[in-house]
N, C-alpha and C. Protein backbone atom coordinates (compact mmCIF):
# COMPACT_ATOMS: atom_id res chain seq x y z
N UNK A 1 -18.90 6.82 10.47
CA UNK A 1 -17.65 6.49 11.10
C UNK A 1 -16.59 7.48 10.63
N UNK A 2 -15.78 8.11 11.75
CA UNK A 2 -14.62 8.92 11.32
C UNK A 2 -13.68 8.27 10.83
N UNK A 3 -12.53 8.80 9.98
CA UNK A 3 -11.63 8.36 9.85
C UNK A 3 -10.20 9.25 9.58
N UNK A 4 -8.99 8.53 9.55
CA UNK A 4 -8.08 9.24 9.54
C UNK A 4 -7.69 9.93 8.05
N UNK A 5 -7.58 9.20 6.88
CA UNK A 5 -7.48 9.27 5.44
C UNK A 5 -8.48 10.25 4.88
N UNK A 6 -8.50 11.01 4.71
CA UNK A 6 -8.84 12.09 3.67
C UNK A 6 -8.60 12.04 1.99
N UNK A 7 -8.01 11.33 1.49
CA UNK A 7 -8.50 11.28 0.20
C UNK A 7 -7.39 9.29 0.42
N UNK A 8 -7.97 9.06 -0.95
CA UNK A 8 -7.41 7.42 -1.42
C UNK A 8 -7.59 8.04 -2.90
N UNK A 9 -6.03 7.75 -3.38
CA UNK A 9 -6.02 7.88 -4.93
C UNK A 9 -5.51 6.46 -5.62
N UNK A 10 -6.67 6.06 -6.47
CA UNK A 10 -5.92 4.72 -7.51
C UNK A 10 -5.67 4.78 -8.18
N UNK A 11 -4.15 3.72 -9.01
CA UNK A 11 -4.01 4.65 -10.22
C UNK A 11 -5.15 3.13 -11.50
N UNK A 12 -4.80 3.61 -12.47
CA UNK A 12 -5.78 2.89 -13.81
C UNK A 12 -4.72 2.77 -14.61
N UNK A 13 -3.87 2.12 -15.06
CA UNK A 13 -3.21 2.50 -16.38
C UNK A 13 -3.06 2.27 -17.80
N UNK A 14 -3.38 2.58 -18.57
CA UNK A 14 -3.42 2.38 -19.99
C UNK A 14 -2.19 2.82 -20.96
N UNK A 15 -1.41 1.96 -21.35
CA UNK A 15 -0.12 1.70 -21.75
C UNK A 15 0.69 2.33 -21.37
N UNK A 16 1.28 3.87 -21.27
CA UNK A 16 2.10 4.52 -20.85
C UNK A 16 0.93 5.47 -19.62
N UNK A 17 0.73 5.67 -19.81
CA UNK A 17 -0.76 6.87 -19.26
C UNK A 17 -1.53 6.06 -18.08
N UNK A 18 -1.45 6.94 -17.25
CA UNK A 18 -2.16 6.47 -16.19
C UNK A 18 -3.80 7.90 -16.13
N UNK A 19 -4.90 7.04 -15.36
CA UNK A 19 -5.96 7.75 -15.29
C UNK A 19 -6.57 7.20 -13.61
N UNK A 20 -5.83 8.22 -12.85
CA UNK A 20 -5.97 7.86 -11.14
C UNK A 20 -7.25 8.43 -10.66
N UNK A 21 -7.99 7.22 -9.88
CA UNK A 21 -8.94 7.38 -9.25
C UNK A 21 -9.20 8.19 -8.42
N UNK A 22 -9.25 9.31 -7.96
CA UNK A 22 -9.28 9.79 -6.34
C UNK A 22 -10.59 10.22 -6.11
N UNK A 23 -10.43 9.45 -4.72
CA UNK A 23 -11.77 9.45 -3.79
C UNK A 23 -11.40 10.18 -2.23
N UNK A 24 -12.28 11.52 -2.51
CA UNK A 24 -12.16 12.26 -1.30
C UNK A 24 -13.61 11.77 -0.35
N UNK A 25 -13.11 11.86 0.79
CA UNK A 25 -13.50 11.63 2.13
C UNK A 25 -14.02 10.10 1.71
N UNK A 26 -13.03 9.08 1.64
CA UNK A 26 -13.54 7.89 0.76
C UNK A 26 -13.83 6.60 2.38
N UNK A 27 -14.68 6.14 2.33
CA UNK A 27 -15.25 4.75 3.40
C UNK A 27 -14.46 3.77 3.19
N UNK A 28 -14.24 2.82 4.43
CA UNK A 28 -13.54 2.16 4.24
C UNK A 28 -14.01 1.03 2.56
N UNK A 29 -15.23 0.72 2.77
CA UNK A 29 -15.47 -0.07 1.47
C UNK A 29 -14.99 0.68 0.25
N UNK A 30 -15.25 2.08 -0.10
CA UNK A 30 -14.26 2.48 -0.96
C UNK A 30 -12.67 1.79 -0.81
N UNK A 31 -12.11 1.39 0.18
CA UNK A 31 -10.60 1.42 0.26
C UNK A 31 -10.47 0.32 -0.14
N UNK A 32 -11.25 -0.86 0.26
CA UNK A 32 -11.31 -2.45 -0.03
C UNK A 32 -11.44 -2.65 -1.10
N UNK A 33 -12.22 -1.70 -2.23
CA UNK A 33 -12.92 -1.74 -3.53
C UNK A 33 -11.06 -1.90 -4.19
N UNK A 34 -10.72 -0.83 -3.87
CA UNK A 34 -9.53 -0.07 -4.78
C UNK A 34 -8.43 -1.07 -4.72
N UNK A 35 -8.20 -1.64 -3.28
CA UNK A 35 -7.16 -3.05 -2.88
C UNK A 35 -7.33 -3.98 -3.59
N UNK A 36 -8.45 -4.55 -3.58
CA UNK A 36 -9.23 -5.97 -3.95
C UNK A 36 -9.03 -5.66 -5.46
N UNK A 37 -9.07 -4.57 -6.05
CA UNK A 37 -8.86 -4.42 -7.62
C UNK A 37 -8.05 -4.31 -8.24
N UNK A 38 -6.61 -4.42 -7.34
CA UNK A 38 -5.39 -4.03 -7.43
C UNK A 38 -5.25 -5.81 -8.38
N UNK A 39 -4.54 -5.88 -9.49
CA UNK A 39 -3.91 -6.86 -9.81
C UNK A 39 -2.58 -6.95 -11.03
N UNK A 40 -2.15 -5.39 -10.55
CA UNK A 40 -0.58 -5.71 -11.03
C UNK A 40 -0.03 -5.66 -12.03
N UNK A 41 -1.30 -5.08 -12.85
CA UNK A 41 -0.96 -4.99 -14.53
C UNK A 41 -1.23 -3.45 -15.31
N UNK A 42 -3.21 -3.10 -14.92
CA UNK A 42 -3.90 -1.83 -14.81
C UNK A 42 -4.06 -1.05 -13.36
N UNK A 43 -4.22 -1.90 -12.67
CA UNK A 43 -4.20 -1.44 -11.26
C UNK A 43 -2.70 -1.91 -11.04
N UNK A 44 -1.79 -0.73 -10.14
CA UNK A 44 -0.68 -1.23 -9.59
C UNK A 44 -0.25 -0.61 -8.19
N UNK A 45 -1.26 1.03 -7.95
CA UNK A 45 -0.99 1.19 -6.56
C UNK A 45 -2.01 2.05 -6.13
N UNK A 46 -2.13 2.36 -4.75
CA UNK A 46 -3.18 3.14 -4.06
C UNK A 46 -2.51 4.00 -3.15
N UNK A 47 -2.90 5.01 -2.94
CA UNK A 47 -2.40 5.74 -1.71
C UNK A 47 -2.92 6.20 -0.96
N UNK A 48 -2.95 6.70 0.09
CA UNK A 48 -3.53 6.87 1.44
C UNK A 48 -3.02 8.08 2.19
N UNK A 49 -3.64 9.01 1.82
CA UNK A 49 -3.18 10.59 2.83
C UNK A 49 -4.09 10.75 3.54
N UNK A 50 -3.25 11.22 4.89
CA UNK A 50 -3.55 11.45 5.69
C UNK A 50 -3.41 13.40 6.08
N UNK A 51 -3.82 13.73 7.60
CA UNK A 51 -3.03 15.02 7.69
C UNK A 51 -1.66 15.02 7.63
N UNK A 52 -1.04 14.11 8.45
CA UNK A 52 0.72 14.47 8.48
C UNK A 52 1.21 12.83 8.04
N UNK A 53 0.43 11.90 6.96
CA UNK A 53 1.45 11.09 6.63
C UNK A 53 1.05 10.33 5.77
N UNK A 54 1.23 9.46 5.10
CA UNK A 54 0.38 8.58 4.21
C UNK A 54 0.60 7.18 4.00
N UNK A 55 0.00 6.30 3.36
CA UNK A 55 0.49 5.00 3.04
C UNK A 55 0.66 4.91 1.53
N UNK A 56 1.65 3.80 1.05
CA UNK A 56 1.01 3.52 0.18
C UNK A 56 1.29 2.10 -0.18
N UNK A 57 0.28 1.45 -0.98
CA UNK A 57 0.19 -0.19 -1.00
C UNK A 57 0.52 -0.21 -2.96
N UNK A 58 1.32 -1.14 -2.96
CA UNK A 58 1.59 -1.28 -4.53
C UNK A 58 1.50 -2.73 -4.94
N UNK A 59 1.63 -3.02 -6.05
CA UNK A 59 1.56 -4.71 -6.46
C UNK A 59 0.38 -5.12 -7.07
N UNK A 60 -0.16 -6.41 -6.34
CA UNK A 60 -1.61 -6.69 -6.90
C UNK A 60 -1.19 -8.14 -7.11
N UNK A 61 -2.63 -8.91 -7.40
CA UNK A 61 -2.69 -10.33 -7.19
C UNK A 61 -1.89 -11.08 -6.40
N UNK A 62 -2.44 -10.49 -4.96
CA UNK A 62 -1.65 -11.49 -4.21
C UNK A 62 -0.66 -11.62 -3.67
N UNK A 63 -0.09 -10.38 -4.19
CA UNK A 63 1.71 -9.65 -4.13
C UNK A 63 1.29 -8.53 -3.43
N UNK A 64 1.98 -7.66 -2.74
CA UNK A 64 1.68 -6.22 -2.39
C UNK A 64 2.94 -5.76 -1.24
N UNK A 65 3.96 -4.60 -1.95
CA UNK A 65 4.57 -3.93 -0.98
C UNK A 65 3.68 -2.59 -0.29
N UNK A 66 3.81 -2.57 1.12
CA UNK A 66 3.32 -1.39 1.47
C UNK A 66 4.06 -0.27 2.40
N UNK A 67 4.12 0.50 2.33
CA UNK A 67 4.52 1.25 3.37
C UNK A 67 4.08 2.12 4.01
N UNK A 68 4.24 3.25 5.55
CA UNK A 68 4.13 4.40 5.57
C UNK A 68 4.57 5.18 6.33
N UNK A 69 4.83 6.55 5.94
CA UNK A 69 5.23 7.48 5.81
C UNK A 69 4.72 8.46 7.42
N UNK A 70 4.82 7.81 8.28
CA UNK A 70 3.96 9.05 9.54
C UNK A 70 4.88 10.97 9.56
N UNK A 71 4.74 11.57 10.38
CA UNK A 71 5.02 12.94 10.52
C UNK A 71 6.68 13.42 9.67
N UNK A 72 7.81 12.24 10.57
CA UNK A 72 8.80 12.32 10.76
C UNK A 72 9.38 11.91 9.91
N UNK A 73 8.89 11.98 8.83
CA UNK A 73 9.27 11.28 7.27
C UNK A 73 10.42 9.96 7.01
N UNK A 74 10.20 9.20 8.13
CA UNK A 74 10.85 8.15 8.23
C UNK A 74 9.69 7.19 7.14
N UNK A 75 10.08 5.80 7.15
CA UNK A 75 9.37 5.12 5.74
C UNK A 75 9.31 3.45 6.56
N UNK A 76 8.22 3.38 6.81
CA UNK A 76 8.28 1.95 7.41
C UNK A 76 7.14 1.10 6.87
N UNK A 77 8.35 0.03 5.98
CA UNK A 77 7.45 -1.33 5.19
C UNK A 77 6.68 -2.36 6.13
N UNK A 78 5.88 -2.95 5.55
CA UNK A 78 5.08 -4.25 6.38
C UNK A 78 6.32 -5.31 5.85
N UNK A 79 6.65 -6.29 6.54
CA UNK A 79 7.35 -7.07 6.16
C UNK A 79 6.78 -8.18 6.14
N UNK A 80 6.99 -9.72 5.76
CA UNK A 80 5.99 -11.33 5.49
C UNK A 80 6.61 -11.38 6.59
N UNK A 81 7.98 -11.44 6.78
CA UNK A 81 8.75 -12.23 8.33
C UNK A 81 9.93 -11.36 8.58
N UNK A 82 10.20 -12.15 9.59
CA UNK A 82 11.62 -11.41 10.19
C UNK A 82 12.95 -11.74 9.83
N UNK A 83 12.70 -12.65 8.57
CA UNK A 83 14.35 -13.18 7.69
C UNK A 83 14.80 -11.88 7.17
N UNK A 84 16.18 -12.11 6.79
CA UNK A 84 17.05 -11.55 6.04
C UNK A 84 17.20 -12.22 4.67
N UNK A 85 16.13 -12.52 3.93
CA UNK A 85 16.49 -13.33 2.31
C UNK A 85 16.85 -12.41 1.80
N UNK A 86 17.66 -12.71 0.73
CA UNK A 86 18.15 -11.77 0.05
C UNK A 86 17.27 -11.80 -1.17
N UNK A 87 16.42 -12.53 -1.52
CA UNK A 87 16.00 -12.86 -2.63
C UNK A 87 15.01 -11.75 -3.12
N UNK A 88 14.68 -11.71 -4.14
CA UNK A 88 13.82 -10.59 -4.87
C UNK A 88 12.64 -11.39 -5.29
N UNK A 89 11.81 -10.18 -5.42
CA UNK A 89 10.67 -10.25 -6.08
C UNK A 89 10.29 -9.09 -7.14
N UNK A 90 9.68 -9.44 -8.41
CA UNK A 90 9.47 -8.41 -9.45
C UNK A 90 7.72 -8.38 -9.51
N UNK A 91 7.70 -7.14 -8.74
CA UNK A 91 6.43 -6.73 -9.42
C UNK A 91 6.05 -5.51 -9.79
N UNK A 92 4.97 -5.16 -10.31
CA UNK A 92 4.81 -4.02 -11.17
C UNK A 92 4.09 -3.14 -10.11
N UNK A 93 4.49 -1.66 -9.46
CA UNK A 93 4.27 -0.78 -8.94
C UNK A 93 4.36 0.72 -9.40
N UNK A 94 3.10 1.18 -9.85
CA UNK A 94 3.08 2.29 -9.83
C UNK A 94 3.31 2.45 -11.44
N UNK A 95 2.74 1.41 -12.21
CA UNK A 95 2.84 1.11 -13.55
C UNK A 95 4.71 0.41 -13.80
N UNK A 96 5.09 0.48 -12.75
CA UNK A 96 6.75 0.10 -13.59
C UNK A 96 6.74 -1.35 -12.44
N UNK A 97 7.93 -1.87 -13.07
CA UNK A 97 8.20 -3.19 -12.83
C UNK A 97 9.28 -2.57 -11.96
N UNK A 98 9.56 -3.67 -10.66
CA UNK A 98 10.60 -3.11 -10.11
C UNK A 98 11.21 -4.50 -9.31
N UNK A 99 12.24 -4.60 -8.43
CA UNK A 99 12.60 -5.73 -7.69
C UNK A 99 12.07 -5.70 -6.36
N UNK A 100 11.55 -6.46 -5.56
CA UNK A 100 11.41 -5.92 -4.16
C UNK A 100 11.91 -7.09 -3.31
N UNK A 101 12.61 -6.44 -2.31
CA UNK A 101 13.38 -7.11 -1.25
C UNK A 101 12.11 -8.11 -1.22
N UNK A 102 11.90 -10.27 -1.03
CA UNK A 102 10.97 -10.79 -0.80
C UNK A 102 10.72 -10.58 0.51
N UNK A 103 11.09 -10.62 1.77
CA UNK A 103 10.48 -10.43 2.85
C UNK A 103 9.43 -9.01 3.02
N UNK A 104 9.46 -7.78 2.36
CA UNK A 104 8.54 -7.03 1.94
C UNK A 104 7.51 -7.09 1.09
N UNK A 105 7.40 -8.24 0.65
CA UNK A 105 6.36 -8.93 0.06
C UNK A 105 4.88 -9.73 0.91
N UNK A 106 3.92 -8.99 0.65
CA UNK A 106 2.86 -9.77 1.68
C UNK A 106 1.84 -9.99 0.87
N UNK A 107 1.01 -10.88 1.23
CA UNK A 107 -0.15 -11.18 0.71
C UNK A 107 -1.60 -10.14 1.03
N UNK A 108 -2.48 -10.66 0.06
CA UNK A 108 -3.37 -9.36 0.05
C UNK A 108 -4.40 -8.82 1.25
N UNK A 109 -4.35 -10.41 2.54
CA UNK A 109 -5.10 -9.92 3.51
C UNK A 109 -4.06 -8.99 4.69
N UNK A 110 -2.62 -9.27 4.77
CA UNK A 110 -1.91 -8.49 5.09
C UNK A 110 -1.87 -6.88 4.44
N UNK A 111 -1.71 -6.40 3.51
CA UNK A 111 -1.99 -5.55 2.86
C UNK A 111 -3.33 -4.68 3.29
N UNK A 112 -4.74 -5.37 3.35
CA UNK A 112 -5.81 -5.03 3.65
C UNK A 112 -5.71 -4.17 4.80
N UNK A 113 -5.15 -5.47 5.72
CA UNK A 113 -5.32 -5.05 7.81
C UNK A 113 -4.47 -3.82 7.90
N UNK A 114 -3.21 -3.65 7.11
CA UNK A 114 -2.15 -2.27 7.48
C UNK A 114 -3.16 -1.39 6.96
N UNK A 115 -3.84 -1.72 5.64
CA UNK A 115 -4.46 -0.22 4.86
C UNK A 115 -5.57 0.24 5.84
N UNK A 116 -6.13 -0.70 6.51
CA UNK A 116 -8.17 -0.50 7.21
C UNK A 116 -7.15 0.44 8.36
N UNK A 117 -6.13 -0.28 9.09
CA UNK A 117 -5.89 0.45 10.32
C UNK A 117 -5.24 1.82 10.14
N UNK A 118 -4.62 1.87 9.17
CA UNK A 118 -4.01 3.27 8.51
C UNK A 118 -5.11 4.47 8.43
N UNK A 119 -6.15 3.38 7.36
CA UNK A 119 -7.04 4.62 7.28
C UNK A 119 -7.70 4.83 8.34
N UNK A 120 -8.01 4.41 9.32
CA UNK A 120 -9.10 4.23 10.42
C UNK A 120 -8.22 5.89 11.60
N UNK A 121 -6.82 5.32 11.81
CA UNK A 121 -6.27 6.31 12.71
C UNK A 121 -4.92 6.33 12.39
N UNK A 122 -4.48 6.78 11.09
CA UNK A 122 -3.40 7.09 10.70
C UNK A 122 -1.86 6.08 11.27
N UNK A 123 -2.43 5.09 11.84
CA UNK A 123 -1.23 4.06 13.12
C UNK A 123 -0.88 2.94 11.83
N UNK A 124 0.26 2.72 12.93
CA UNK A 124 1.09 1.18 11.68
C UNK A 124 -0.09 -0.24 12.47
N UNK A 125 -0.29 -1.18 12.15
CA UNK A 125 -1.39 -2.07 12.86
C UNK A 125 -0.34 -3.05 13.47
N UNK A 126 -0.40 -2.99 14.74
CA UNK A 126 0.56 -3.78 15.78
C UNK A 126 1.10 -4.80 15.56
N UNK A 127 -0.38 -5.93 14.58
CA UNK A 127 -0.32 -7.53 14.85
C UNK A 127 0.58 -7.37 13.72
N UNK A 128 1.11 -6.72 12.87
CA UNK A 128 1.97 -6.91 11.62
C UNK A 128 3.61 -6.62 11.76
N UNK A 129 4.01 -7.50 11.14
CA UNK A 129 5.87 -6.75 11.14
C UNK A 129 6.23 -5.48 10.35
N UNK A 130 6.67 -5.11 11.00
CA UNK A 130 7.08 -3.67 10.30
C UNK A 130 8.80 -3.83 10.18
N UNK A 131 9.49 -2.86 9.40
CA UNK A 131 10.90 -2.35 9.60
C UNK A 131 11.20 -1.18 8.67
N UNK A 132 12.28 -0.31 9.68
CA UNK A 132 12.25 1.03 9.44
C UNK A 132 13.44 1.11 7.97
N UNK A 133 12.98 1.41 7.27
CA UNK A 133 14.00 1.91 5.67
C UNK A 133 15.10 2.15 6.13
N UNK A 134 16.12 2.14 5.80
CA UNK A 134 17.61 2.69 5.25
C UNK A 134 17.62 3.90 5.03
């Protein structure tokens, strides 16, 4: 099966130090492996390049902001819903702790469906909410 993604890098981290996975010309079960292992502490993000754009999914257990990045370097998150909460969420991305708007907060089978369709043909996946960054 073809696909759009050309490499998936995970990161590993060990106290300050990270030791990132990357998997060139990686299957989708590689991609599920790296998601599904994500839980927010050693695992905190994955990324997804493409030719002209990438994703990337951060968080873990259950939590996960994602976004991506197509040609035009615009930045468009998956969103849970279409509220305006103002409320936050803290989770750890990319080894650091950070706040994230809660409506950019999704659960991990949301997370999955944006990453499979990302990697599959570089597209945002329809059935999901999206909104374009600031």
């Amino acid at each position: 099966m073809s696909c759009y993604v050309s490499q998936v890098t995970a990161d590993k981290w060990s106290g300050v130090l990270t030791d990132d996975e990357v998997i060139l010309s990686p299957t989708i079960n590689d991609l599920r492996r790296v998601i599904e292992a994500m839980d927010a502490i050693v695992r905190t993000s994955v990324f997804l390049e493409g030719e002209n754009s990438h994703m990337a999914v951060g968080g873990g257990d259950g939590q996960y902001v994602v976004y991506v990045s197509p040609a035009d370097n615009q930045f468009w998150n998956v969103i849970a819903s279409e509220t305006d909460s103002e409320d936050k969420v803290s989770l750890v991305v990319g080894g650091q702790d950070g706040d994230y708007p809660a409506r950019q907060v999704v659960d991990k089978s949301a997370a999955i469906k944006a990453a499979e369709r990302f990697f599959l043909d570089g597209e945002r996946d329809p059935s999901l909410h999206w909104e374009l960054q600031d």
